[in-house]
Protein backbone atom coordinates (compact mmCIF):
# COMPACT_ATOMS: atom_id res chain seq x y z
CA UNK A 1 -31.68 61.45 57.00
CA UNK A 2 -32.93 58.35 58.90
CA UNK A 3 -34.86 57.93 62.21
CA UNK A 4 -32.95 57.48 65.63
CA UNK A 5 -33.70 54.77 67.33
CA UNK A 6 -35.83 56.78 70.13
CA UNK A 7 -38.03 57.54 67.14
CA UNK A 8 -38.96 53.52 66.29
CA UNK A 9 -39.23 52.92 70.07
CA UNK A 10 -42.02 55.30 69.93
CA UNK A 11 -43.12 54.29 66.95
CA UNK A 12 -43.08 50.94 68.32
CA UNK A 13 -44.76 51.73 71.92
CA UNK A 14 -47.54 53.51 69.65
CA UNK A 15 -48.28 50.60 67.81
CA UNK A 16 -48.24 48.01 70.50
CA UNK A 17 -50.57 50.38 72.49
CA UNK A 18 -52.86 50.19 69.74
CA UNK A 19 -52.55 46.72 68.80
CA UNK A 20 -53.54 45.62 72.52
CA UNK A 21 -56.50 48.40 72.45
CA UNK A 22 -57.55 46.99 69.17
CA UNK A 23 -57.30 42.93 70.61
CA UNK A 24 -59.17 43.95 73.62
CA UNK A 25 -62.03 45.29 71.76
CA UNK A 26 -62.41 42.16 69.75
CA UNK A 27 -62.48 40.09 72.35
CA UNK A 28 -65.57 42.54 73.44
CA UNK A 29 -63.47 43.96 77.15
CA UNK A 30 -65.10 46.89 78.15
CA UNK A 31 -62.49 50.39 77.90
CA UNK A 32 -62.92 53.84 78.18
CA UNK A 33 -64.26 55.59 74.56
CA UNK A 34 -61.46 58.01 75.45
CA UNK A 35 -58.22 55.79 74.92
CA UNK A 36 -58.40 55.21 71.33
CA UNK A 37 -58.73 59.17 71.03
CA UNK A 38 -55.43 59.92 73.48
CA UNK A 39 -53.67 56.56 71.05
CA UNK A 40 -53.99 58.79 68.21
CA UNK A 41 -53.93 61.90 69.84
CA UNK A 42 -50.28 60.76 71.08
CA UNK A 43 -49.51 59.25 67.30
CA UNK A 44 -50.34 62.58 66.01
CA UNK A 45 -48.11 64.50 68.75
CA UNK A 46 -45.01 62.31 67.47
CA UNK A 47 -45.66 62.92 64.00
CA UNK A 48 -45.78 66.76 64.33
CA UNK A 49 -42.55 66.42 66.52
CA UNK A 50 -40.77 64.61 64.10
CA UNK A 51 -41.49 66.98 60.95
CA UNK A 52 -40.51 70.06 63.18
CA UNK A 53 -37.45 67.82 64.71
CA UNK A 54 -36.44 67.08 61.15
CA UNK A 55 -36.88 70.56 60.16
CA UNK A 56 -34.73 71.87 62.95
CA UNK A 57 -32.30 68.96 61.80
CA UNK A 58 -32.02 70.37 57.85
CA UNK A 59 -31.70 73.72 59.48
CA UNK A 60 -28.73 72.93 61.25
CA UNK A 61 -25.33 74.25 59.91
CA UNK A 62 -22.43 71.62 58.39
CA UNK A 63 -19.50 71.33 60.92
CA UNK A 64 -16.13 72.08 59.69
CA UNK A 65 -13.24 69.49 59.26
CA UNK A 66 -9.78 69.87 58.94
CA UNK A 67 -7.73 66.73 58.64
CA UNK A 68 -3.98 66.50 59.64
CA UNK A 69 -2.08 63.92 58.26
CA UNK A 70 1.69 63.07 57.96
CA UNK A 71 2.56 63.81 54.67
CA UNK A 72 4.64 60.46 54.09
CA UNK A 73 4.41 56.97 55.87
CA UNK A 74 6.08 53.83 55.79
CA UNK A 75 4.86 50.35 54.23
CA UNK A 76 3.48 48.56 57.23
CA UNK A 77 3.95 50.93 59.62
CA UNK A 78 1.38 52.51 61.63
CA UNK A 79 0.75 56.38 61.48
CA UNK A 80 -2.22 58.93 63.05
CA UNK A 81 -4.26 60.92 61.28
CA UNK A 82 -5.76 63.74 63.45
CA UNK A 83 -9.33 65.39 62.54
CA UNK A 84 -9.88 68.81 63.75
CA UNK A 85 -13.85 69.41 63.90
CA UNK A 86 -15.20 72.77 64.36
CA UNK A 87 -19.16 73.83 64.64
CA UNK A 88 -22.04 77.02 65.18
CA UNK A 89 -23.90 74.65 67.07
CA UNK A 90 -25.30 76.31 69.78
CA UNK A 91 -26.38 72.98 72.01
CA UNK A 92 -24.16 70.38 72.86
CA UNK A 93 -24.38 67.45 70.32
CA UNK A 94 -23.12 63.89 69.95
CA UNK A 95 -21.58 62.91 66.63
CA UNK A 96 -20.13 59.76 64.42
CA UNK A 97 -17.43 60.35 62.38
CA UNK A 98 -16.01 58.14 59.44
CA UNK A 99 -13.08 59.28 57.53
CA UNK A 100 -13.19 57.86 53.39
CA UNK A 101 -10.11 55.97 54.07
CA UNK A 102 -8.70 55.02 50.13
CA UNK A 103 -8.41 51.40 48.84
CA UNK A 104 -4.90 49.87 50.19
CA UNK A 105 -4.80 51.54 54.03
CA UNK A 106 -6.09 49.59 56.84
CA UNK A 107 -7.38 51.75 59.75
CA UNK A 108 -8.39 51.36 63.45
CA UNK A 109 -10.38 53.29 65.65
CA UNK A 110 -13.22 54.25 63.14
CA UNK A 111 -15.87 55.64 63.16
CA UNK A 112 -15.44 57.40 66.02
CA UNK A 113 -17.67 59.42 68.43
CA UNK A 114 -17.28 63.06 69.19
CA UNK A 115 -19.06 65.09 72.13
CA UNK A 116 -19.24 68.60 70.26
CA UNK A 117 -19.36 71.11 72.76
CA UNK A 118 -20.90 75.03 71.92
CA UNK A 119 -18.03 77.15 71.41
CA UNK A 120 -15.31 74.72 71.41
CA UNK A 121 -12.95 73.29 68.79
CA UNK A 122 -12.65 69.05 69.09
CA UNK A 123 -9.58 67.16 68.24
CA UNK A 124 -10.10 63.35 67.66
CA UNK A 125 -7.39 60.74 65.83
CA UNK A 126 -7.20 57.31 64.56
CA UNK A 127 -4.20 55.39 62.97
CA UNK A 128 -3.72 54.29 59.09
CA UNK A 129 -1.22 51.04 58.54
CA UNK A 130 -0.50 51.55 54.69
CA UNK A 131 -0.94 47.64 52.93
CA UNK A 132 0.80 49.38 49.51
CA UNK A 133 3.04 52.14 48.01
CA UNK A 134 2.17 54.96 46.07
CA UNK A 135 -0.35 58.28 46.31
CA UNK A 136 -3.26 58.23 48.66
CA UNK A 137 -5.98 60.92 48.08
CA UNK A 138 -9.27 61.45 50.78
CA UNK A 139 -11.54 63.24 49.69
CA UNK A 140 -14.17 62.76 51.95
CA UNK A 141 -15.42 62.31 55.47
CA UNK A 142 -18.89 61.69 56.77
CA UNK A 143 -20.35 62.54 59.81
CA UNK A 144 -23.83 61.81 61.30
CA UNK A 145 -25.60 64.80 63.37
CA UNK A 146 -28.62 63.53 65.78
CA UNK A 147 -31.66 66.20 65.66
CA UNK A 148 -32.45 68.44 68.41
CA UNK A 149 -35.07 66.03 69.70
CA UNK A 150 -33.04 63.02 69.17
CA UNK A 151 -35.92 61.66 66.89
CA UNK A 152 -33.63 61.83 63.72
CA UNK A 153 -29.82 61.32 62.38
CA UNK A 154 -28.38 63.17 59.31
CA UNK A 155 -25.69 61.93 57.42
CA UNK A 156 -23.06 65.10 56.08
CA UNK A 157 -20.01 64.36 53.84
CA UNK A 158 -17.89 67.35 54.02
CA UNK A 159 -15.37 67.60 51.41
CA UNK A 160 -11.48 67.29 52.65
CA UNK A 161 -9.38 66.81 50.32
CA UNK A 162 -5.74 65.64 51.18
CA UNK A 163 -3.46 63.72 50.26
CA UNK A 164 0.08 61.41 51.72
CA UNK A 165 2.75 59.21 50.05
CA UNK A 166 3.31 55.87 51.02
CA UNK A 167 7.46 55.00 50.69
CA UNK A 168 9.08 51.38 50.80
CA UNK A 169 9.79 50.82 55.20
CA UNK A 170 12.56 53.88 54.97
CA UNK A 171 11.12 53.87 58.71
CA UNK A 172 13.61 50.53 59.54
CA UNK A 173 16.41 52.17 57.31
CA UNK A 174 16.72 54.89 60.26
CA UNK A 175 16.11 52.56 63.30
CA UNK A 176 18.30 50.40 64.62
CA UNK A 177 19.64 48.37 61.28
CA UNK A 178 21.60 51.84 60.56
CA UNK A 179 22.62 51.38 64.18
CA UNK A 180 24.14 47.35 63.26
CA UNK A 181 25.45 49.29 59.74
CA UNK A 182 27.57 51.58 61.21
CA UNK A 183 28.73 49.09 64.01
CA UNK A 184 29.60 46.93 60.54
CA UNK A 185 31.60 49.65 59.12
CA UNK A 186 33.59 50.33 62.30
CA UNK A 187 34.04 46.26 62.69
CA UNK A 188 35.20 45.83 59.68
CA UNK A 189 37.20 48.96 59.21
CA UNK A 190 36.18 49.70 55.22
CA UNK A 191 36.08 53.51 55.81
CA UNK A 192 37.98 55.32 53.52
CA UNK A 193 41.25 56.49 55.16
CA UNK A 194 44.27 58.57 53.49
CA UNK A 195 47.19 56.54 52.59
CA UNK A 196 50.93 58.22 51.65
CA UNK A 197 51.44 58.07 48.25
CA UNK A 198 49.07 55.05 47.40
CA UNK A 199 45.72 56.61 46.62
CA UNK A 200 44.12 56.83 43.69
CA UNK A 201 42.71 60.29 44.04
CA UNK A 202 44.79 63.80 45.29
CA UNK A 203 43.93 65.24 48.94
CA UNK A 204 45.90 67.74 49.96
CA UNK A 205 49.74 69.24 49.50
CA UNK A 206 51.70 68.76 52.78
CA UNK A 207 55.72 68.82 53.79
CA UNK A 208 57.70 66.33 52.69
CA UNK A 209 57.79 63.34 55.22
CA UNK A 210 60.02 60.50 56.09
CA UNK A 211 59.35 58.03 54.68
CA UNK A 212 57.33 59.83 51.42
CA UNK A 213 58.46 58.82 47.54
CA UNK A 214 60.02 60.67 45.79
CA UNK A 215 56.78 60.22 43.52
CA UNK A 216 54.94 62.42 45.83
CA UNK A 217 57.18 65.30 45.13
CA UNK A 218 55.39 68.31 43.67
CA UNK A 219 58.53 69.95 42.31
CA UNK A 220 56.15 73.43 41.61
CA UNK A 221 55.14 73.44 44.89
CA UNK A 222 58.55 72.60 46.23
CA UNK A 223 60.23 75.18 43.71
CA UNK A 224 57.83 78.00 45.14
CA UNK A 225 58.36 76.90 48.77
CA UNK A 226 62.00 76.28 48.71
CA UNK A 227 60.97 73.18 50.72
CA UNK A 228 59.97 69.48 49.71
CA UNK A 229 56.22 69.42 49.23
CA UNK A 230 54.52 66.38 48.56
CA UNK A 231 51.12 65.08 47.39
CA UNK A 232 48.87 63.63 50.14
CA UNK A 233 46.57 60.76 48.18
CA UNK A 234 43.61 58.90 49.45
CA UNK A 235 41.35 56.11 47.93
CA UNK A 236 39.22 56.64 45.69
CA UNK A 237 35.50 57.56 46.61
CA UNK A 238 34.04 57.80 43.20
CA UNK A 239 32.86 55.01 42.72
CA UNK A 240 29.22 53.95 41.24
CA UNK A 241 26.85 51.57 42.51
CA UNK A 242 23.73 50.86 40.25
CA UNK A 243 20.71 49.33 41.01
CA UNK A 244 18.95 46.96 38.39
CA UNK A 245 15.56 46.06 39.74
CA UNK A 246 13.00 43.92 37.83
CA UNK A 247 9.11 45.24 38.16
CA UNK A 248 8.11 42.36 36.77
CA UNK A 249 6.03 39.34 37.25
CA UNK A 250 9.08 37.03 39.15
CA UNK A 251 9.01 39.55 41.54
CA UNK A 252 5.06 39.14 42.61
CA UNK A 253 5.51 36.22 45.11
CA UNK A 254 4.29 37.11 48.82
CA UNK A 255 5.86 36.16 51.30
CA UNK A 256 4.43 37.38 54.49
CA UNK A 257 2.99 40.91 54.10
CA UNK A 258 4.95 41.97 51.87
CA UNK A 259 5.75 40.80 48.26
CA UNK A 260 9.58 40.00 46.89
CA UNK A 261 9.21 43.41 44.88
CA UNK A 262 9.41 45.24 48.62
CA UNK A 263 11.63 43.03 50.06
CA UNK A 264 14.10 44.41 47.27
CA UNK A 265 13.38 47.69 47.38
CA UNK A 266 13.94 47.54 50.92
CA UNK A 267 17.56 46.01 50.42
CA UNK A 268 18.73 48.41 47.55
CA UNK A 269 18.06 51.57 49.86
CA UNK A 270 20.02 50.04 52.75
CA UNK A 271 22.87 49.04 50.20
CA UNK A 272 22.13 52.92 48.83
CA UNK A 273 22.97 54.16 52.51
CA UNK A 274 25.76 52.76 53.12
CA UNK A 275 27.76 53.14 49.88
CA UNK A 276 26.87 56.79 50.24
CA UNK A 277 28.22 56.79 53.52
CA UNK A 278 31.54 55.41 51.83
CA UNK A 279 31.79 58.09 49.65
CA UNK A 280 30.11 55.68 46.56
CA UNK A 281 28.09 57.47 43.82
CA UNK A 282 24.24 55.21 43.65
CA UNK A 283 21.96 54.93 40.79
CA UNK A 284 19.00 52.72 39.50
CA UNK A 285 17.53 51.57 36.37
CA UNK A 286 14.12 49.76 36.46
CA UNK A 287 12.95 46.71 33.53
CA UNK A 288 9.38 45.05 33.02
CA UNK A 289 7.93 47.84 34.20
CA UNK A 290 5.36 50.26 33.25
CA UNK A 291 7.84 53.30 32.77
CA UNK A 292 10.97 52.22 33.26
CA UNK A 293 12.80 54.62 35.21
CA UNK A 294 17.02 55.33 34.87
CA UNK A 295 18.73 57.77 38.13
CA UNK A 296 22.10 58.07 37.23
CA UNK A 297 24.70 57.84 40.02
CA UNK A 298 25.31 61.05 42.59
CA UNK A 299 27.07 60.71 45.37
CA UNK A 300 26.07 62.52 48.78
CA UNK A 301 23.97 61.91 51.58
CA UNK A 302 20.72 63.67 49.56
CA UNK A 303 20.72 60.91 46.94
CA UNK A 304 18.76 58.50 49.39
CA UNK A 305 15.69 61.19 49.42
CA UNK A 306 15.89 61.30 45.70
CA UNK A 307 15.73 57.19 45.34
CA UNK A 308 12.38 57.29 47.60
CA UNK A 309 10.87 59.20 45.73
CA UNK A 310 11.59 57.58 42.13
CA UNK A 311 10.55 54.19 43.66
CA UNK A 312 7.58 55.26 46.34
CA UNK A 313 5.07 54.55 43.55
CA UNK A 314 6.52 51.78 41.50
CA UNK A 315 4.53 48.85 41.10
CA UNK A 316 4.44 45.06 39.86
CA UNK A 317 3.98 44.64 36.84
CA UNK A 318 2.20 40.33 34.91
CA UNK A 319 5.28 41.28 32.38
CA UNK A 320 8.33 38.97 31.91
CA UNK A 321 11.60 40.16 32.41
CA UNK A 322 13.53 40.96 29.61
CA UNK A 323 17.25 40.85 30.41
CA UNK A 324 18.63 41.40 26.93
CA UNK A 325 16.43 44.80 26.62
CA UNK A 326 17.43 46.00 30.48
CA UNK A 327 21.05 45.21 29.84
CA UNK A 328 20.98 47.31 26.31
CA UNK A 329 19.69 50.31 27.97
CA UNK A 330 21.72 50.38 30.28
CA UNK A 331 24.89 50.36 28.30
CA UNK A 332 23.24 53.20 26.12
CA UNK A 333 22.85 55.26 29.23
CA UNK A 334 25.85 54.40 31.61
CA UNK A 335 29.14 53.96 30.23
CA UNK A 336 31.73 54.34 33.22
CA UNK A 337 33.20 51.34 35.03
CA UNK A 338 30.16 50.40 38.17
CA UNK A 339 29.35 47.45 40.26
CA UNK A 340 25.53 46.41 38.53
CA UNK A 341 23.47 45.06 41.54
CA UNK A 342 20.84 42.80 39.47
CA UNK A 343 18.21 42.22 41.92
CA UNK A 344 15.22 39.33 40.49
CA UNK A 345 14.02 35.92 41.11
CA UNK A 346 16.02 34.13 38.96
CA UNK A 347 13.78 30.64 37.45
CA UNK A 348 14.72 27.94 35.14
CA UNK A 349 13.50 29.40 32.33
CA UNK A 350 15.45 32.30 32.43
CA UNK A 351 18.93 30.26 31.57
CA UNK A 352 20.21 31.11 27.89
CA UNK A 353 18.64 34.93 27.85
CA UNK A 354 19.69 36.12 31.27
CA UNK A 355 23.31 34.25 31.03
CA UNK A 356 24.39 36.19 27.62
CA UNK A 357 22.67 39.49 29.33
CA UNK A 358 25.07 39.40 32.06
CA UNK A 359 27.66 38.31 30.09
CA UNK A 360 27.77 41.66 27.72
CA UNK A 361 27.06 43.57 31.03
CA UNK A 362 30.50 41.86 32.88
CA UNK A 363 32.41 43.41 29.96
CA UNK A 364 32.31 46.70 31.14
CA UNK A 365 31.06 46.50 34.46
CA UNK A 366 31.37 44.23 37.60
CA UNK A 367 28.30 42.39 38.31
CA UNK A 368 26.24 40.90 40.95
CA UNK A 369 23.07 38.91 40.41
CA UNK A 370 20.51 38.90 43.50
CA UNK A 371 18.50 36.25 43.34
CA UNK A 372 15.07 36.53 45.98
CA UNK A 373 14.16 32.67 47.17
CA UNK A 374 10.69 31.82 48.36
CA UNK A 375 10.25 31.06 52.42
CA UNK A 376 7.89 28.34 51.19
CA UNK A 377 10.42 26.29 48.87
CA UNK A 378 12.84 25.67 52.04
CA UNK A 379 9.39 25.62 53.89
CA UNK A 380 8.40 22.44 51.51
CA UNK A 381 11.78 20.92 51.09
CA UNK A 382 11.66 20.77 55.13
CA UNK A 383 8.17 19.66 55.97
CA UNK A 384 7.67 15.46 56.51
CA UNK A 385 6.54 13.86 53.65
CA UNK A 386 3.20 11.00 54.53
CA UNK A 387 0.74 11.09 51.65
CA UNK A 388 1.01 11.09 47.77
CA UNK A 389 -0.21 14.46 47.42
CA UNK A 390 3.02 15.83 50.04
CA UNK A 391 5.32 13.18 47.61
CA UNK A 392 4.39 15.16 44.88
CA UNK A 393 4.95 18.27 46.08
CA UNK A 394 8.45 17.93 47.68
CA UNK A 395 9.59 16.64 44.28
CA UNK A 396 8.53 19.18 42.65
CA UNK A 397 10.18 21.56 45.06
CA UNK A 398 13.31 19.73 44.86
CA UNK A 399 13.23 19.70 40.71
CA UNK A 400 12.92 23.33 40.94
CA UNK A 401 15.66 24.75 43.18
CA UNK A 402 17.88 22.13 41.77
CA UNK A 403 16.95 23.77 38.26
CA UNK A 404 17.92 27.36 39.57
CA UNK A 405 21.43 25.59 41.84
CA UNK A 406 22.16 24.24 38.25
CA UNK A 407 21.78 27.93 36.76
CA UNK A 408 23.66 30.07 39.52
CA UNK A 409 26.03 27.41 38.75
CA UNK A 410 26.27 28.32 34.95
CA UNK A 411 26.60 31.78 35.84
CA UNK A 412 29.05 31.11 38.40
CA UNK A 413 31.42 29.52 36.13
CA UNK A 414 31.26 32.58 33.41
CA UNK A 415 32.60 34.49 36.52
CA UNK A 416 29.51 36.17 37.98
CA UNK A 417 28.50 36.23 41.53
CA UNK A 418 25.49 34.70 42.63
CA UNK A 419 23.95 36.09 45.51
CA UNK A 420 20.83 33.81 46.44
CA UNK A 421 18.78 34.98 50.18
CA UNK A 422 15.25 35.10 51.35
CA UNK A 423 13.71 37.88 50.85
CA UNK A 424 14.07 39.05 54.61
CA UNK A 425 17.90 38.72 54.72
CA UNK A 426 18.74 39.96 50.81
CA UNK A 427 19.37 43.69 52.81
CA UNK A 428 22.29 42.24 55.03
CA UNK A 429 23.61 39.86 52.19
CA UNK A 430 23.99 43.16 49.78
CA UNK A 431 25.70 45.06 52.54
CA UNK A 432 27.98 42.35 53.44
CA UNK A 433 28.65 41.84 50.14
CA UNK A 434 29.24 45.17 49.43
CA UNK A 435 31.49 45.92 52.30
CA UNK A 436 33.75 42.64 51.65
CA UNK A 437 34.31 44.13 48.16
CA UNK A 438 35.04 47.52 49.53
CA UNK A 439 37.35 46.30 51.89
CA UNK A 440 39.08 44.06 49.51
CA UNK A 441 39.16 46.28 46.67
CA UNK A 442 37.58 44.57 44.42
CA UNK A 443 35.49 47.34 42.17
């Protein structure tokens, strides 16, 4: 409990009243007897008031809170949380509100003032902008009641406990990129269609066509029909995408607001939507991580939910990746035949390890290496060069990526795809990627 501000501006009239009473005296003015007597006769007055004011305030009961939140939001974007405040007061009272908003949420619109009204529920929101993934618990929120007299303020924290997720931006992976995705399938017409007698996997019996092999005969069918019945084929659909992502410390650059590490997780669940849309089975396995984590491929549309919510809470890790390790387990865990998306930020010094990694990978399954490039490399190797300092620094820029050109190189002649993009565009260079290969039939 603290005193309002009407209380120190009487406090503060009080005192100057005596302070001029007591300067006039010594300078030997001539008052009334009478006006030191009503100075602390009124001093006395506000003292009683405030002990029965602040007695009045204790006395008052605790409002009650209920906070509604969404129960999931999206990295960066904003959201509203809604407070529902109910009371026994039986005067009408003006309150401050502050919510305990957790460590990695930005707010706006807080604290916020609420006329509580005898009788009547209130209904007050502000918006969250989540900075980070993972589990957000509040447990708290404080509100400050003013006293009956004004004279006092009363801080109460109510406990409120809830709880949210916060998920990679699965908010742009139903806006309109999935609008430019499916105007990419339609353009580039990689949707599976039935072929006669080509496809890899059966469909459907049907009469015997013009035109049909005599391949597509099913004599069984025929015998029982006492017509020519022949297999319908289509392409394949099972086929398995999986996801390598690397947790660790490569992955920790910023660019913008949000670090390489969301920038891929981003990309792999816009690659996961659209080879599920295909038909495509979609896994992940996780390295340099705290607990690595391994989803085995499932086709189907509910396969995207089950990705968020491995990867909502997965975090950077200072630990180097180690590509020998990743690939191993792996290979223990996932034997068929799969295109391996390797998504990191390939350096230098990751040459001899990661080249014999991918090698023992590319023997039993077809794979692509991501590589993330920083904005501010192509930033630096752009920007005018006038002091010794800036010299310095655009070699040094131009040393590195020529180290990592030399080492997609390398990789490129062993015969694996190098996929190098910002971290902005690496969702549209996977799907394109992915799509070409679809359509050409390469995996």
């Amino acid at each position: 409990m603290k005193p309002s501000r009407l209380l120190l501006i009487w406090l503060c009239v009080l005192l100057g009243f005596g302070m001029v009473l007591g300067t006039l005296r010594a300078l030997e003015f001539a008052l009334p007897d009478n006006l030191s007597s009503i100075s602390w006769a009124l001093l006395l007055a506000l003292l009683v008031l405030s002990v029965i004011d602040a007695i009045r305030l204790k006395r008052l009961p605790a409002p009650r809170l209920k906070r509604q939140m969404p129960g999931s939001l999206a990295l960066g974007r904003w959201g509203e949380v809604q407070l529902e405040v109910e009371h026994d007061f039986t005067d009408a009272l003006t309150a401050h509100i502050f919510d305990h908003v957790p460590d990695g949420l930005s707010f706006e619109h807080l604290p916020l003032t609420l006329e509580l009204q005898p009788g009547q529920r209130s209904l007050i929101s502000y918006r969250l902008r989540p900075l980070r993934r993972g589990h957000f618990s509040f447990e708290r929120c404080e509100i400050n009641l003013p006293s009956p007299m004004g004279l006092w303020s009363a801080k109460r924290l109510l406990s409120v406990s809830d709880s949210t997720r916060v998920y990679p931006d699965f908010a742009r992976l139903y806006g309109g990129e999935l609008l430019a995705v499916d105007n990419w399938l339609s353009q580039l017409g990689v949707r599976q269609r039935q072929r006669r007698g080509q496809g890899l996997e059966f469909h459907q019996l049907r009469e015997y066509r013009e035109g049909d092999s005599l391949r597509q005969i099913d004599w069984k069918a025929t015998a029982r029909q006492r017509t020519p019945i022949a297999r319908e084929y289509q392409d394949e659909r099972d086929q398995q995408i999986v996801f390598m992502l690397d947790c660790g410390r490569s992955m920790r650059s910023q660019d913008g607001e949000l670090s390489h590490f969301d920038h891929a997780l981003n990309a792999c669940l816009l690659l996961s939507y659209v080879a599920l849309r295909q038909g495509d089975a979609v896994g992940l396995s996780t390295f340099a991580s705290d607990q690595p984590h391994h989803l085995a491929p499932v086709k189907g549309p509910g396969q995207l939910k089950v990705l968020l919510n491995a990867v909502y809470d997965l975090a950077n890790t200072p630990r180097p990746a180690d590509y020998q390790a990743a690939v191993s387990h792996l290979l223990a865990r996932h034997k068929r035949r799969s295109l391996v998306v390797l998504v990191t930020n390939l350096r230098d010094e990751d040459d001899e390890e990661l080249l014999g990694a991918v090698k023992r990978l590319g023997q039993q399954h077809r794979v692509l290496v991501a590589s993330l490039r920083e904005d501010t490399l192509d930033e630096l190797r752009q920007s005018p060069v006038q002091t010794l300092p800036e010299a310095l620094m655009y070699c040094g820029t131009v040393d590195y990526l020529n180290a990592r050109a030399e080492l997609h190189e390398r990789l490129s002649a062993h015969g694996v795809p190098v996929l190098e993009a910002r971290p902005a565009e690496l969702g549209a260079g996977l799907v394109t990627r992915y799509l070409s290969w679809k359509k050409a039939g390469v995996f």
